[in-house]
C-alpha atoms as a PDB file:
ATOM      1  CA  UNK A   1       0.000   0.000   0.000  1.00  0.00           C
ATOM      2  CA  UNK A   2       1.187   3.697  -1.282  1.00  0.00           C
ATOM      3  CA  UNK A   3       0.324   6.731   0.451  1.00  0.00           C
ATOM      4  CA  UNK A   4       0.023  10.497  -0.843  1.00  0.00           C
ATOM      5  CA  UNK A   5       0.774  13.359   1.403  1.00  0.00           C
ATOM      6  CA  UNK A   6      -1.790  15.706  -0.811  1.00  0.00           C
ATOM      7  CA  UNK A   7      -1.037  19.906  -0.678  1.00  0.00           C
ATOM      8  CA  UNK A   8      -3.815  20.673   1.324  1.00  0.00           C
ATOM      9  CA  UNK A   9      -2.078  18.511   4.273  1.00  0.00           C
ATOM     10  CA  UNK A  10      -4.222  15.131   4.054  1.00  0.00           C
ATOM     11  CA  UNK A  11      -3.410  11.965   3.581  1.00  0.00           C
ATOM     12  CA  UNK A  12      -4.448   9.234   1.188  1.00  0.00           C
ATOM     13  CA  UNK A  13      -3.636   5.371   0.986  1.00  0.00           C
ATOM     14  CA  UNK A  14      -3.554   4.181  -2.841  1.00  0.00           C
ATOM     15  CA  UNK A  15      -3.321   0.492  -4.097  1.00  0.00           C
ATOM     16  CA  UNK A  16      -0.849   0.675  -7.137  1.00  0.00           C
ATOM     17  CA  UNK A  17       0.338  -2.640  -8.811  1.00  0.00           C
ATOM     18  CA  UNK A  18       4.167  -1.244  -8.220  1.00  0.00           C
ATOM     19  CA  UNK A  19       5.732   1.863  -7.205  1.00  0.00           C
ATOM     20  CA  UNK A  20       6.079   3.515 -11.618  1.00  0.00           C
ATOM     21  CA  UNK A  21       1.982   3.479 -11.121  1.00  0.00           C
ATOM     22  CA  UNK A  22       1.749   4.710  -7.552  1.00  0.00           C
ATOM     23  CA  UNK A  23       4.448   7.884  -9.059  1.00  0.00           C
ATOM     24  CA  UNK A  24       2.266   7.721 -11.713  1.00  0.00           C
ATOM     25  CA  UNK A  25      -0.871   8.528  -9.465  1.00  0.00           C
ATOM     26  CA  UNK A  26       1.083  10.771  -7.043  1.00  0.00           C
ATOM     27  CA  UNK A  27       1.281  12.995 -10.286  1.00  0.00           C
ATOM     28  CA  UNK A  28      -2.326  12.747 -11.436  1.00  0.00           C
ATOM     29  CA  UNK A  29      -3.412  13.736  -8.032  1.00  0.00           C
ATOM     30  CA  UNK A  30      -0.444  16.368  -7.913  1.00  0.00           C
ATOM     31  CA  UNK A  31       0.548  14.925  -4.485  1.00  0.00           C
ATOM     32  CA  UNK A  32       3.232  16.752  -2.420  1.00  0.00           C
ATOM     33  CA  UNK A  33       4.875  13.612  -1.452  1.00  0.00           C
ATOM     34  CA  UNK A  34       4.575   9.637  -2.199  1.00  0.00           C
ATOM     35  CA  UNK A  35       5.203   7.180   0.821  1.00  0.00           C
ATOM     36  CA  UNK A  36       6.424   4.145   0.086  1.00  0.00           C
ATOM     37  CA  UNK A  37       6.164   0.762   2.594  1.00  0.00           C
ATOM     38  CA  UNK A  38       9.404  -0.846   3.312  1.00  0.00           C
ATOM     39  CA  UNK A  39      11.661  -1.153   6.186  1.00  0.00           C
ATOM     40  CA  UNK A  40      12.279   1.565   7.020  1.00  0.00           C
ATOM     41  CA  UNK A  41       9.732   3.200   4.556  1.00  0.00           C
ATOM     42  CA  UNK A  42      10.116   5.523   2.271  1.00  0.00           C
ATOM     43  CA  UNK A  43       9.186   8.878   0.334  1.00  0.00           C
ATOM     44  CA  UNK A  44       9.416  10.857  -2.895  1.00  0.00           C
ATOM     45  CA  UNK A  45       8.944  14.157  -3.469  1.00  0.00           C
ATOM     46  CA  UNK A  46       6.803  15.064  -6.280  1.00  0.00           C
ATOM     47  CA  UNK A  47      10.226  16.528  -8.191  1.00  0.00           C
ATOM     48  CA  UNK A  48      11.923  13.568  -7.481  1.00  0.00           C
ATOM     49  CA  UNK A  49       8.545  11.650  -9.029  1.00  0.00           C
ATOM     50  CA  UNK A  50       8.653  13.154 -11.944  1.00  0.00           C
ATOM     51  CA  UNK A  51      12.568  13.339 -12.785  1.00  0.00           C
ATOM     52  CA  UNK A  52      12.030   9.383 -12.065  1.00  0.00           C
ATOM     53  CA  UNK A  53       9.313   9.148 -14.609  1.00  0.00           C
ATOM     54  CA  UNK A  54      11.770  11.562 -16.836  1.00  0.00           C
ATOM     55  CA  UNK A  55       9.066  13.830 -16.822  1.00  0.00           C
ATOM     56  CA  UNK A  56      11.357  16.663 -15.360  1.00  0.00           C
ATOM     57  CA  UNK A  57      12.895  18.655 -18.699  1.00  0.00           C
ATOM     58  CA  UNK A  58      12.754  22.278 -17.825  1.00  0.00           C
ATOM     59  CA  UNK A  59       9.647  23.784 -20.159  1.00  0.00           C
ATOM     60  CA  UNK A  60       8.287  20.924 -20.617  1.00  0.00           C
ATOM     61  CA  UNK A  61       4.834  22.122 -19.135  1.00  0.00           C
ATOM     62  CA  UNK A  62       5.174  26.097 -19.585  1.00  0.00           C
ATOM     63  CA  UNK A  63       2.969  27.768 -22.385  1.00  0.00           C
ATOM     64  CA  UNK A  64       4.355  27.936 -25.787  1.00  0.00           C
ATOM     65  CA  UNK A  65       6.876  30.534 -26.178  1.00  0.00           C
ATOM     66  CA  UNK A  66       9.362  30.821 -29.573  1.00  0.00           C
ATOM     67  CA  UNK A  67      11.867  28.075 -28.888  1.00  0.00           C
ATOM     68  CA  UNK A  68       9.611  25.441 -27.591  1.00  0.00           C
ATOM     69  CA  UNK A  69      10.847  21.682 -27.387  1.00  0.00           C
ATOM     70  CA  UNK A  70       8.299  18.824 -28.250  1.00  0.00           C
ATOM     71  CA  UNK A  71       8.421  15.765 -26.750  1.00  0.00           C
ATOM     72  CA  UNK A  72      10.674  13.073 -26.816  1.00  0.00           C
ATOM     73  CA  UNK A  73       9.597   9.440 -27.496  1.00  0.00           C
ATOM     74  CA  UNK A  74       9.915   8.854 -23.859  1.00  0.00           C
ATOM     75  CA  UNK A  75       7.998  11.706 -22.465  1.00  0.00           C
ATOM     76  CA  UNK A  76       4.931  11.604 -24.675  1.00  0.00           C
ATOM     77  CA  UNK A  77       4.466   7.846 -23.987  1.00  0.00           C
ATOM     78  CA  UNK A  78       5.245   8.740 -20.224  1.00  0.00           C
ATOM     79  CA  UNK A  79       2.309  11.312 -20.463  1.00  0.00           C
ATOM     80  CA  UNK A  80       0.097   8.770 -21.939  1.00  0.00           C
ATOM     81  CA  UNK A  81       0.655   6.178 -19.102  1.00  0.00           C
ATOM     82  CA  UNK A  82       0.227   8.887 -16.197  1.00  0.00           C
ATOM     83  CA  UNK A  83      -3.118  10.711 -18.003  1.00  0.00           C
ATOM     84  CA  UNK A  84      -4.474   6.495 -18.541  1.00  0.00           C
ATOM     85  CA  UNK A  85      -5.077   7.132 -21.886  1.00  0.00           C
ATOM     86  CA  UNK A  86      -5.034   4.707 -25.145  1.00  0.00           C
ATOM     87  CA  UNK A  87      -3.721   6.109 -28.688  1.00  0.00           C
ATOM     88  CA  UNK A  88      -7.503   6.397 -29.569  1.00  0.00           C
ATOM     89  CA  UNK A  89      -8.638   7.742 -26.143  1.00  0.00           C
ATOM     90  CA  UNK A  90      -6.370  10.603 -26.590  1.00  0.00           C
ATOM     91  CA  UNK A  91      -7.206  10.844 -30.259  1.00  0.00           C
ATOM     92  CA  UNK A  92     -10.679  11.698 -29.719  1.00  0.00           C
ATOM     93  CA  UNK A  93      -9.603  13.937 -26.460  1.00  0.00           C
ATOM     94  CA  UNK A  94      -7.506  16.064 -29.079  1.00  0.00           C
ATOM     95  CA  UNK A  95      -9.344  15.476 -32.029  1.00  0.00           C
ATOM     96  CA  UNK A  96      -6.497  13.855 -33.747  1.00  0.00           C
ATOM     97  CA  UNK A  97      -6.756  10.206 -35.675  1.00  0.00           C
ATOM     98  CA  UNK A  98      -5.104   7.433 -32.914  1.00  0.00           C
ATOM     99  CA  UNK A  99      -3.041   6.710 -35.518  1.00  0.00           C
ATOM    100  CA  UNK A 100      -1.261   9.597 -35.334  1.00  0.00           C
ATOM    101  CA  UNK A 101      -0.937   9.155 -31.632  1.00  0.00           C
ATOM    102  CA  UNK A 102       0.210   5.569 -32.300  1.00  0.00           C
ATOM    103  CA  UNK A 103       2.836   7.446 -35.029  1.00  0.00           C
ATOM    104  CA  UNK A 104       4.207  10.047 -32.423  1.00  0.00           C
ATOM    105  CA  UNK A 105       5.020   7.321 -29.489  1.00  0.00           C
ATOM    106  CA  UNK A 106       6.570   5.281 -32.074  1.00  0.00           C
ATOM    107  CA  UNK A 107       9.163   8.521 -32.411  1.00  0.00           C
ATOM    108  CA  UNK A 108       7.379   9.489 -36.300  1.00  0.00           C
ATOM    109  CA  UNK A 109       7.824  13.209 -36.527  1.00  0.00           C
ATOM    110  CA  UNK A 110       6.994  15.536 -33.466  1.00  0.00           C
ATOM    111  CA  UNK A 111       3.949  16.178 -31.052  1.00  0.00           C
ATOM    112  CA  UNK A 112       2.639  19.563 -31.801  1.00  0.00           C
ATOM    113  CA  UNK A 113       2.339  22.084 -28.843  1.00  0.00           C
ATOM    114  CA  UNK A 114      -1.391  21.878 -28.722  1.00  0.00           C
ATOM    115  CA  UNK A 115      -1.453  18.334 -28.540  1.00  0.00           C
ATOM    116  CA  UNK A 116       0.781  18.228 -25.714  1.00  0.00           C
ATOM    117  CA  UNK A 117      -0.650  20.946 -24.206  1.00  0.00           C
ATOM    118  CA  UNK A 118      -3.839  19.525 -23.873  1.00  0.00           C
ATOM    119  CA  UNK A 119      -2.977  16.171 -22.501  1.00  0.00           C
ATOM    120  CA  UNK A 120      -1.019  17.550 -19.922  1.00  0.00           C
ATOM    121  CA  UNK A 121      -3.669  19.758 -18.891  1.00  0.00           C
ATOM    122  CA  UNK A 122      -5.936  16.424 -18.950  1.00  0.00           C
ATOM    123  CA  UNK A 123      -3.291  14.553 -16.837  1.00  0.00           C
ATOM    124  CA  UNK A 124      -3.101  17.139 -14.250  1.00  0.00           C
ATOM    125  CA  UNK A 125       0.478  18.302 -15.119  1.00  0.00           C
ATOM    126  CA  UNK A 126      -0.137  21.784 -16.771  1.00  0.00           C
ATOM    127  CA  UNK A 127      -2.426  23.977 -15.528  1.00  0.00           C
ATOM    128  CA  UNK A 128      -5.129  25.487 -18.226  1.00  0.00           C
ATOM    129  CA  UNK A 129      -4.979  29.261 -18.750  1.00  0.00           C
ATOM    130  CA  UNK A 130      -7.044  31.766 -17.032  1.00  0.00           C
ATOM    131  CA  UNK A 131      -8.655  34.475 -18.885  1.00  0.00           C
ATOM    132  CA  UNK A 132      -7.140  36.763 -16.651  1.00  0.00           C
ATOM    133  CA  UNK A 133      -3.716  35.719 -17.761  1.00  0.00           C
ATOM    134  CA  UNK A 134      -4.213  34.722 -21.068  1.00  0.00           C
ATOM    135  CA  UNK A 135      -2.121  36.597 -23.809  1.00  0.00           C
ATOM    136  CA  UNK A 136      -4.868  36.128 -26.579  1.00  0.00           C
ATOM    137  CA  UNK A 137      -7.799  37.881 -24.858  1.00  0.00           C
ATOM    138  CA  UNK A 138      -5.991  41.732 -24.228  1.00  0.00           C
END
């Protein structure tokens, strides 16, 4: 059994079939902290989570700016496995064939922003813009 410290202080046990899914939910539920059982037992912080899950680049989550990075391989399959989503579940989230998704984790030419952008924001590692901050609406 895994536990989350959450942000707002609490505490919640989660059964995880090995420790990559129980990172993999500490993310999804943006968890300050991942206890794992053992003797003596141990914990993760949610950087140390995600550099584990190589899910740690620096911009890899900001808003598109002129220099931008896609994806590697790695990371866009990564996001796929921690947002629980098949090549045709996030096809239809993005409106995109699952073939293409299929294409991209197989390393065939690059994720574009708005792809990415919107699964992370559907696995709970990017937050969606506010209208207060967004660029586009002044």
């Amino acid at each position: 059994m895994f536990a989350l410290l959450l942000r707002d202080g609490s505490r919640a046990e989660i059964e995880a079939p090995d420790l990559w899914e129980a990172m993999r939910a500490a993310l999804r539920l943006d968890a300050a902290k991942l206890e794992m059982p053992g003797d003596p037992p141990r914990s993760m912080t949610a950087d140390q989570v995600r550099q584990e899950l190589a899910l740690d680049r620096p911009g890899l989550f900001d808003a598109y700016a002129p220099g931008w990075q896609p994806p590697n391989v790695a990371e866009f399959r990564e996001l796929l496995r921690v947002a629980k989503l098949s090549a045709s579940q996030a096809g239809m989230l993005v409106g995109v064939d699952g073939r293409k998704i299929r294409k991209w984790a197989g390393g065939e030419g690059e994720v574009p922003y708005a792809v990415w952008r919107l699964l992370s924001i559907y696995a709970g590692l990017a937050a969606a813009p506010s209208h207060a901050h967004n660029e586009l609406t002044k």
